[in-house]
PDB file of N, CA and C in Angstrom:
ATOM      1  N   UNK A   1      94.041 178.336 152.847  1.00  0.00           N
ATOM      2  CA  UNK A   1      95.182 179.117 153.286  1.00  0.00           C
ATOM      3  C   UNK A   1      95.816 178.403 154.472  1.00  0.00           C
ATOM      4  N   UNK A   2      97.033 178.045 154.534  1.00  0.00           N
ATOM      5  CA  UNK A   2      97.287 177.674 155.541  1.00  0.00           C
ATOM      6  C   UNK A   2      98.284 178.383 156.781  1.00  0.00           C
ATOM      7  N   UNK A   3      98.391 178.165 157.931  1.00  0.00           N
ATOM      8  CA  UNK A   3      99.013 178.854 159.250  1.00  0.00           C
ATOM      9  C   UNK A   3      99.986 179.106 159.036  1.00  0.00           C
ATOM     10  N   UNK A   4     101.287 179.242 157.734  1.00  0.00           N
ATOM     11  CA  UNK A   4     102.301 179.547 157.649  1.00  0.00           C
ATOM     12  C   UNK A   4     102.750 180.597 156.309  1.00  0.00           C
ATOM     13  N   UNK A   5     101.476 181.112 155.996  1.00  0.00           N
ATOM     14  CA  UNK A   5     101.674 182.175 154.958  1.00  0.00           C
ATOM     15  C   UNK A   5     102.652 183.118 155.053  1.00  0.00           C
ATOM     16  N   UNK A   6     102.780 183.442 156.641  1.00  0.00           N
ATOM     17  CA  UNK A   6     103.066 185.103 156.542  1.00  0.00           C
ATOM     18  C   UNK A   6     104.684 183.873 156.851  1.00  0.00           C
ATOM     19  N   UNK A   7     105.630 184.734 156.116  1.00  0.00           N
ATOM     20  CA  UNK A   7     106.999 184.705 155.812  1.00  0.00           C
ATOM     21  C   UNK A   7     107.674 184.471 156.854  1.00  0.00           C
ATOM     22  N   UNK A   8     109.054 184.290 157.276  1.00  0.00           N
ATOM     23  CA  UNK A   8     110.229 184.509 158.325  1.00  0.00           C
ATOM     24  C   UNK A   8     110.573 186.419 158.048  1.00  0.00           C
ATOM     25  N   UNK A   9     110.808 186.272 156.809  1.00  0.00           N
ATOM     26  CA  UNK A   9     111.431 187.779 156.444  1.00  0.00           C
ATOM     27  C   UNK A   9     110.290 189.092 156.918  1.00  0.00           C
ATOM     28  N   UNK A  10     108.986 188.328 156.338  1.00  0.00           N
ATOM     29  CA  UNK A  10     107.446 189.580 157.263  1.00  0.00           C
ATOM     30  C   UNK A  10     107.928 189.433 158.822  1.00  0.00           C
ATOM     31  N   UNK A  11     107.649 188.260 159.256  1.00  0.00           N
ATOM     32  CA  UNK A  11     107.619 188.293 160.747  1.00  0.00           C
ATOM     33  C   UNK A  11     109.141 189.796 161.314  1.00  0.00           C
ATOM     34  N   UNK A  12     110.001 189.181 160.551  1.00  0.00           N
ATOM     35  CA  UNK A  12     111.319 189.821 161.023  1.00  0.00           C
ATOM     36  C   UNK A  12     111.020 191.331 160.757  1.00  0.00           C
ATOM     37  N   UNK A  13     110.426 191.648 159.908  1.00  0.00           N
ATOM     38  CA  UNK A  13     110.070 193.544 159.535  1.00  0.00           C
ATOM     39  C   UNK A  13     108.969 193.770 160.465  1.00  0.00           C
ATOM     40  N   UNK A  14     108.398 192.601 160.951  1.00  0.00           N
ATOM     41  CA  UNK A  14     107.055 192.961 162.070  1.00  0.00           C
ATOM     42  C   UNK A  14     108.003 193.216 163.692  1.00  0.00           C
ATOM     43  N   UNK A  15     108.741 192.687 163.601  1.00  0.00           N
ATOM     44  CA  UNK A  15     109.229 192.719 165.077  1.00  0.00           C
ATOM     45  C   UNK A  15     109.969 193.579 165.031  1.00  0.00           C
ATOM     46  N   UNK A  16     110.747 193.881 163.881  1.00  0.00           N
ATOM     47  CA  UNK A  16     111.506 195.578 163.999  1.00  0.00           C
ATOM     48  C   UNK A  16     111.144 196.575 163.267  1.00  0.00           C
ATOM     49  N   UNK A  17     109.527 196.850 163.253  1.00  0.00           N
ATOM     50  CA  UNK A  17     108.839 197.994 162.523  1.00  0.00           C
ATOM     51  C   UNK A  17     108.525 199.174 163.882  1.00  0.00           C
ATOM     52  N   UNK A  18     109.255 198.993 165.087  1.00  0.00           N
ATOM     53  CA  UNK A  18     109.474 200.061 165.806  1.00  0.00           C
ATOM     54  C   UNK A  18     107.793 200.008 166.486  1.00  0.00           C
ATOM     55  N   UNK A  19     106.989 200.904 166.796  1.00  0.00           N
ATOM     56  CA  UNK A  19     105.665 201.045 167.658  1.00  0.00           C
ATOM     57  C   UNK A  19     104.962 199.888 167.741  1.00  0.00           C
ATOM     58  N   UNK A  20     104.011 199.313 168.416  1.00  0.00           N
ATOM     59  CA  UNK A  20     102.907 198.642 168.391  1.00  0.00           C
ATOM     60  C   UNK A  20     101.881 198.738 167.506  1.00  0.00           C
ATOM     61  N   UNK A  21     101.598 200.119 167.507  1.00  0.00           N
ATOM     62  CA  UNK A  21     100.648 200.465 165.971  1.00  0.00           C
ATOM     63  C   UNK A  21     101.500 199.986 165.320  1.00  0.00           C
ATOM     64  N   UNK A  22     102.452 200.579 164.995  1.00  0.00           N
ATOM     65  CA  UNK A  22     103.291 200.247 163.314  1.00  0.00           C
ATOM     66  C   UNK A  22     102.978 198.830 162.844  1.00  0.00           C
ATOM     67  N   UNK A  23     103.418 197.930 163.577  1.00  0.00           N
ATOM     68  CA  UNK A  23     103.412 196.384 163.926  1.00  0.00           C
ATOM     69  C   UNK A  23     102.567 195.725 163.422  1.00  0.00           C
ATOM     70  N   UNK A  24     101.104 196.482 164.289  1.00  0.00           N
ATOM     71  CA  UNK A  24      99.701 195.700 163.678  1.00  0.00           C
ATOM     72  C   UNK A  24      99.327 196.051 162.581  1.00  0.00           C
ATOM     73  N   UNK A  25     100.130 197.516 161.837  1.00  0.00           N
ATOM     74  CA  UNK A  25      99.431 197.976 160.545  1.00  0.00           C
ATOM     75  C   UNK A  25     100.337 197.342 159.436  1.00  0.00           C
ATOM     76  N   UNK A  26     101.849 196.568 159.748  1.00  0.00           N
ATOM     77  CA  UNK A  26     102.169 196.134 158.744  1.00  0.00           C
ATOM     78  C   UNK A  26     101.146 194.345 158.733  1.00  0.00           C
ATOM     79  N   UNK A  27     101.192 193.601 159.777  1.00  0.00           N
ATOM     80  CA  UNK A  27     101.026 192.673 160.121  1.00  0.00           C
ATOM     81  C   UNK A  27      99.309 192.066 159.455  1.00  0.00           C
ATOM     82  N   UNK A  28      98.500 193.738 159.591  1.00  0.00           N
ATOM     83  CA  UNK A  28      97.234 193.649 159.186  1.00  0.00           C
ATOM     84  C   UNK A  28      96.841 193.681 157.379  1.00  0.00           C
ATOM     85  N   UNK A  29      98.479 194.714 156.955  1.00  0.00           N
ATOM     86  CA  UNK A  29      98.282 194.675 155.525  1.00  0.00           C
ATOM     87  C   UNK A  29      98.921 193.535 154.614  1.00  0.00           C
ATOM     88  N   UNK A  30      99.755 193.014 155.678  1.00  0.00           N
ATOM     89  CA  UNK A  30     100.937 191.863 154.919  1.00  0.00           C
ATOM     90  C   UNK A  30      99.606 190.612 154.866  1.00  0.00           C
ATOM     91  N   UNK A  31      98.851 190.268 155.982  1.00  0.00           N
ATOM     92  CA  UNK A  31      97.694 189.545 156.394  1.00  0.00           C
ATOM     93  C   UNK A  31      96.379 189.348 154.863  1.00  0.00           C
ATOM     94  N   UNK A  32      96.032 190.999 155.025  1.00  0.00           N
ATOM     95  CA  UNK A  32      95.228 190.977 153.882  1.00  0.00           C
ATOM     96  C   UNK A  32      95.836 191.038 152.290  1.00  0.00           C
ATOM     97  N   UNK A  33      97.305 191.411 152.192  1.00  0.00           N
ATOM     98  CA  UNK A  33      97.544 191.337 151.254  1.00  0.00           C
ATOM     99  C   UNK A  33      97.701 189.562 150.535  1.00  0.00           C
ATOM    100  N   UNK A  34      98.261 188.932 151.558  1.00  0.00           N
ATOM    101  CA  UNK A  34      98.056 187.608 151.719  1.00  0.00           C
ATOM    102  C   UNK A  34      97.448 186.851 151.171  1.00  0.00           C
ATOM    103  N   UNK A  35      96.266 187.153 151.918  1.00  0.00           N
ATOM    104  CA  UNK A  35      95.019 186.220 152.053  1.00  0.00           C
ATOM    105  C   UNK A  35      94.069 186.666 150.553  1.00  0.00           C
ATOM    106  N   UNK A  36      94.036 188.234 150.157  1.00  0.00           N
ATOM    107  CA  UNK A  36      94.092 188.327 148.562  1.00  0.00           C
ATOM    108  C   UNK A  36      94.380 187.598 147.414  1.00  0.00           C
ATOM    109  N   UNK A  37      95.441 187.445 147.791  1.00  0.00           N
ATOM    110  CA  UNK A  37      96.454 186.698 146.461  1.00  0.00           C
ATOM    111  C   UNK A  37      96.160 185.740 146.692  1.00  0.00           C
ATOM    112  N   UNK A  38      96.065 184.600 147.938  1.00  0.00           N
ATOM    113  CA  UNK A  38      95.782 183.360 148.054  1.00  0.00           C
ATOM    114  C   UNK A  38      94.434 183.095 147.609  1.00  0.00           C
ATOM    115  N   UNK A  39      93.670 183.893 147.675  1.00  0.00           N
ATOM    116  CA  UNK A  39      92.549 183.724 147.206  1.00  0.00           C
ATOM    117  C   UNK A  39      91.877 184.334 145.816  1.00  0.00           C
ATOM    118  N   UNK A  40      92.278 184.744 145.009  1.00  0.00           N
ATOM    119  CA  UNK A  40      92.439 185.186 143.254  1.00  0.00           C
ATOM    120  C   UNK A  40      91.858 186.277 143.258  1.00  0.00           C
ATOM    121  N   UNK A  41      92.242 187.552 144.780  1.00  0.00           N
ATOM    122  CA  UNK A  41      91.610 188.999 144.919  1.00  0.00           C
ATOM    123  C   UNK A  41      90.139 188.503 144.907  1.00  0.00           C
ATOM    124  N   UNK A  42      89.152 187.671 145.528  1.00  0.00           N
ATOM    125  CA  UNK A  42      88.019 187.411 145.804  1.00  0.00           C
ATOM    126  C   UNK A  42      87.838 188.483 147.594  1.00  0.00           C
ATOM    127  N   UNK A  43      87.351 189.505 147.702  1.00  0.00           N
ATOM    128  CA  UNK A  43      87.120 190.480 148.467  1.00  0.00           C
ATOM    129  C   UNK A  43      85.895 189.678 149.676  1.00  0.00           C
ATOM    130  N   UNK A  44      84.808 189.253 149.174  1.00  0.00           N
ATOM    131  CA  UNK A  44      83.741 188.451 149.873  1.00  0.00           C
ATOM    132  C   UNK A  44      84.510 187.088 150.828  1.00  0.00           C
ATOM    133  N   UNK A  45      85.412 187.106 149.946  1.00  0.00           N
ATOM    134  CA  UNK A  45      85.752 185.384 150.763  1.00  0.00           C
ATOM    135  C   UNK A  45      86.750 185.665 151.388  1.00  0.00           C
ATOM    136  N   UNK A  46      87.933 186.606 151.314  1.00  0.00           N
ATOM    137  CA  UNK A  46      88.372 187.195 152.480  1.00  0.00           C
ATOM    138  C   UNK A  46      87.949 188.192 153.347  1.00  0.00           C
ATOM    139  N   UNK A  47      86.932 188.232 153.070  1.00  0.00           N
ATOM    140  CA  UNK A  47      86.086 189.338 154.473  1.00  0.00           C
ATOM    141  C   UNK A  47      85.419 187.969 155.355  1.00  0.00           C
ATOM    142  N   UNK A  48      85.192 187.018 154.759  1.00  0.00           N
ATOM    143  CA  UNK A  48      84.505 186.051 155.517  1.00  0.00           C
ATOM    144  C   UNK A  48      85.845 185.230 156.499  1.00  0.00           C
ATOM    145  N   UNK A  49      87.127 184.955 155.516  1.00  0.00           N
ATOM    146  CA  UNK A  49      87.871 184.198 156.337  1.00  0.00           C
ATOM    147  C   UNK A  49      88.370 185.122 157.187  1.00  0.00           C
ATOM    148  N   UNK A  50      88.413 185.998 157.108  1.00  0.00           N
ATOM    149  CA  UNK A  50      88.975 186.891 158.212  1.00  0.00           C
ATOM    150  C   UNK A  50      88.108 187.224 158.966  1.00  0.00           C
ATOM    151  N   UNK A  51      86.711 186.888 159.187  1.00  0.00           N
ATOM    152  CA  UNK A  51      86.010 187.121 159.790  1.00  0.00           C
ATOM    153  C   UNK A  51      85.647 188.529 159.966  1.00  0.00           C
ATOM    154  N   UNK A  52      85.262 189.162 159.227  1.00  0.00           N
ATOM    155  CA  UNK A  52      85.111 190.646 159.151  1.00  0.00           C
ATOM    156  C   UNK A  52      83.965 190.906 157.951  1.00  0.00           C
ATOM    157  N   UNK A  53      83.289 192.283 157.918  1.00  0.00           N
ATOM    158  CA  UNK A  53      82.157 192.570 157.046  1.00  0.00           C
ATOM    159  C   UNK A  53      82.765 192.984 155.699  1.00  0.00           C
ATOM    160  N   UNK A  54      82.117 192.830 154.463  1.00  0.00           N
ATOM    161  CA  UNK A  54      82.757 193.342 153.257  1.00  0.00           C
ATOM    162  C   UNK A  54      83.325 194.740 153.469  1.00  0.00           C
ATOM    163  N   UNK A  55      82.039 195.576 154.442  1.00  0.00           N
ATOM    164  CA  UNK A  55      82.333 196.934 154.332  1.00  0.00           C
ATOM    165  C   UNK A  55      83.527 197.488 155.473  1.00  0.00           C
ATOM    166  N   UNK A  56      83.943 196.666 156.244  1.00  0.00           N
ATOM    167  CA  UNK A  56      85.041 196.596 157.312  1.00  0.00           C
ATOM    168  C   UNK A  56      86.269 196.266 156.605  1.00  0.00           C
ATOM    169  N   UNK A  57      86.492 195.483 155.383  1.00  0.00           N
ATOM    170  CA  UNK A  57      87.339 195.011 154.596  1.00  0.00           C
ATOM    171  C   UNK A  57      87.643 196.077 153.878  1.00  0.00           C
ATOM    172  N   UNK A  58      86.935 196.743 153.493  1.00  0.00           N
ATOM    173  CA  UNK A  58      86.592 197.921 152.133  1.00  0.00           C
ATOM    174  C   UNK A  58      88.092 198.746 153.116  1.00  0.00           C
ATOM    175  N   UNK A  59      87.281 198.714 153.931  1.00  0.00           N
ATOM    176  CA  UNK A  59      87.930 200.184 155.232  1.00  0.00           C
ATOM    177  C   UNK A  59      88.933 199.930 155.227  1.00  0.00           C
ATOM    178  N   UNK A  60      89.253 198.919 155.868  1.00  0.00           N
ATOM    179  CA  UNK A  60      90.906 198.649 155.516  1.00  0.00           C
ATOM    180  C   UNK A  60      91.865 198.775 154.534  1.00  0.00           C
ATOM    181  N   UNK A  61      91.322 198.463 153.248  1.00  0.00           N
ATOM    182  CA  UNK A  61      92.004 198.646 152.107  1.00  0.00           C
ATOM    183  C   UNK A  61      92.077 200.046 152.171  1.00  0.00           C
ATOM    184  N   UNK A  62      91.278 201.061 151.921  1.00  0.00           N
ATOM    185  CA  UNK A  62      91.471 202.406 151.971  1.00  0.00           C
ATOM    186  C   UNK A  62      92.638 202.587 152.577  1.00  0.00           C
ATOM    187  N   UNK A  63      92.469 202.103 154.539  1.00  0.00           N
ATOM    188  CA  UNK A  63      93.164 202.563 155.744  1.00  0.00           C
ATOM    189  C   UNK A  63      94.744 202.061 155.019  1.00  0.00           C
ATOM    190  N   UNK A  64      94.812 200.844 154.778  1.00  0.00           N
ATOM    191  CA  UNK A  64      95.995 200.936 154.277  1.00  0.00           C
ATOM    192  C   UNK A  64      96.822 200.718 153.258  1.00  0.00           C
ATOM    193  N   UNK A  65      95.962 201.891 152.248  1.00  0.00           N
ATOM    194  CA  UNK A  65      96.384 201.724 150.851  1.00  0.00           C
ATOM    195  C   UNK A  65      96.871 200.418 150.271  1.00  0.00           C
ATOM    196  N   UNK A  66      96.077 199.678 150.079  1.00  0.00           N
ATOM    197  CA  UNK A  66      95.768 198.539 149.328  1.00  0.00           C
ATOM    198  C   UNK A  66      94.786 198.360 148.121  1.00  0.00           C
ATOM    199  N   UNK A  67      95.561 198.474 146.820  1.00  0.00           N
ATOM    200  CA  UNK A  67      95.060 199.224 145.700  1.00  0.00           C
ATOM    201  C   UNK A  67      94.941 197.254 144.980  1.00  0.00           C
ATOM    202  N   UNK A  68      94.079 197.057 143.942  1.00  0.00           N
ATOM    203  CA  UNK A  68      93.906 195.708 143.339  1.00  0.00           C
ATOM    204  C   UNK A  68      95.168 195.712 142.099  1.00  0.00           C
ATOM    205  N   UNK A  69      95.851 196.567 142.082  1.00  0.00           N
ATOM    206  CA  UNK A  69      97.559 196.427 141.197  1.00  0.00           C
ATOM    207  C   UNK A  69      98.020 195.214 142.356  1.00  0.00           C
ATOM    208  N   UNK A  70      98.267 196.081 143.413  1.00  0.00           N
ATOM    209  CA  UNK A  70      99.422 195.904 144.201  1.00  0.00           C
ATOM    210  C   UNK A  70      99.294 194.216 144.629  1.00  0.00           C
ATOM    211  N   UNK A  71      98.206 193.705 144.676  1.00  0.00           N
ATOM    212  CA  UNK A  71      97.626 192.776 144.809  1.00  0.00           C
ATOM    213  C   UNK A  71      98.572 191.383 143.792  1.00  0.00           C
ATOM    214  N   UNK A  72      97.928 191.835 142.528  1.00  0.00           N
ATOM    215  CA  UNK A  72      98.379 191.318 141.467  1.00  0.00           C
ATOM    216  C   UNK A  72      99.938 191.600 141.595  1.00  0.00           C
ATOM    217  N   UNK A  73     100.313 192.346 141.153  1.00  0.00           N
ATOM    218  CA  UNK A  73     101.937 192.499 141.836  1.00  0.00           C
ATOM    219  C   UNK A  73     102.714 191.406 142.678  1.00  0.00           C
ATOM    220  N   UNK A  74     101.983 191.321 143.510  1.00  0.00           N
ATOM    221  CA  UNK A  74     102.522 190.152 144.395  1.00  0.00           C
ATOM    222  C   UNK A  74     102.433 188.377 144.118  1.00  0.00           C
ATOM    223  N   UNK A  75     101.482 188.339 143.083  1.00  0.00           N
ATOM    224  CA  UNK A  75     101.466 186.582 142.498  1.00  0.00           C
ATOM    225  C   UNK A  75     102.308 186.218 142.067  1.00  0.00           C
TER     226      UNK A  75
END
């Protein structure tokens, strides 16, 4: 994966998504939605590159409705 995944057009909806929460929750789902697709929806190997536990990963997806469609959707 390399340091320039996340878009001009993400960055630009990150800087005018209004709160600080808001910000990190698009920034965190645009991130994992990302790093998903870049990686063929492999869940283990983006819990590792992101440095986080499978079951911390899990959480997130729940936290921000990140369903394995939406995933695919985006390739």
């Amino acid at each position: 994966m390399s340091d320039d995944y996340l878009t001009t057009s993400t960055m630009s909806a990150l800087v005018g998504s209004g709160t600080l929460k808001e910000a990190v929750h698009s920034y965190e789902r645009a991130l994992i939605l990302e790093s998903l697709r870049a990686n063929s929806n492999d869940k283990r190997k983006v819990a590792k590159l992101l440095g986080i536990s499978i079951s911390s990963l899990y959480r997130k997806l729940a936290e921000l409705s990140i369903e394995d469609h939406a995933v695919e959707e985006r390739a």
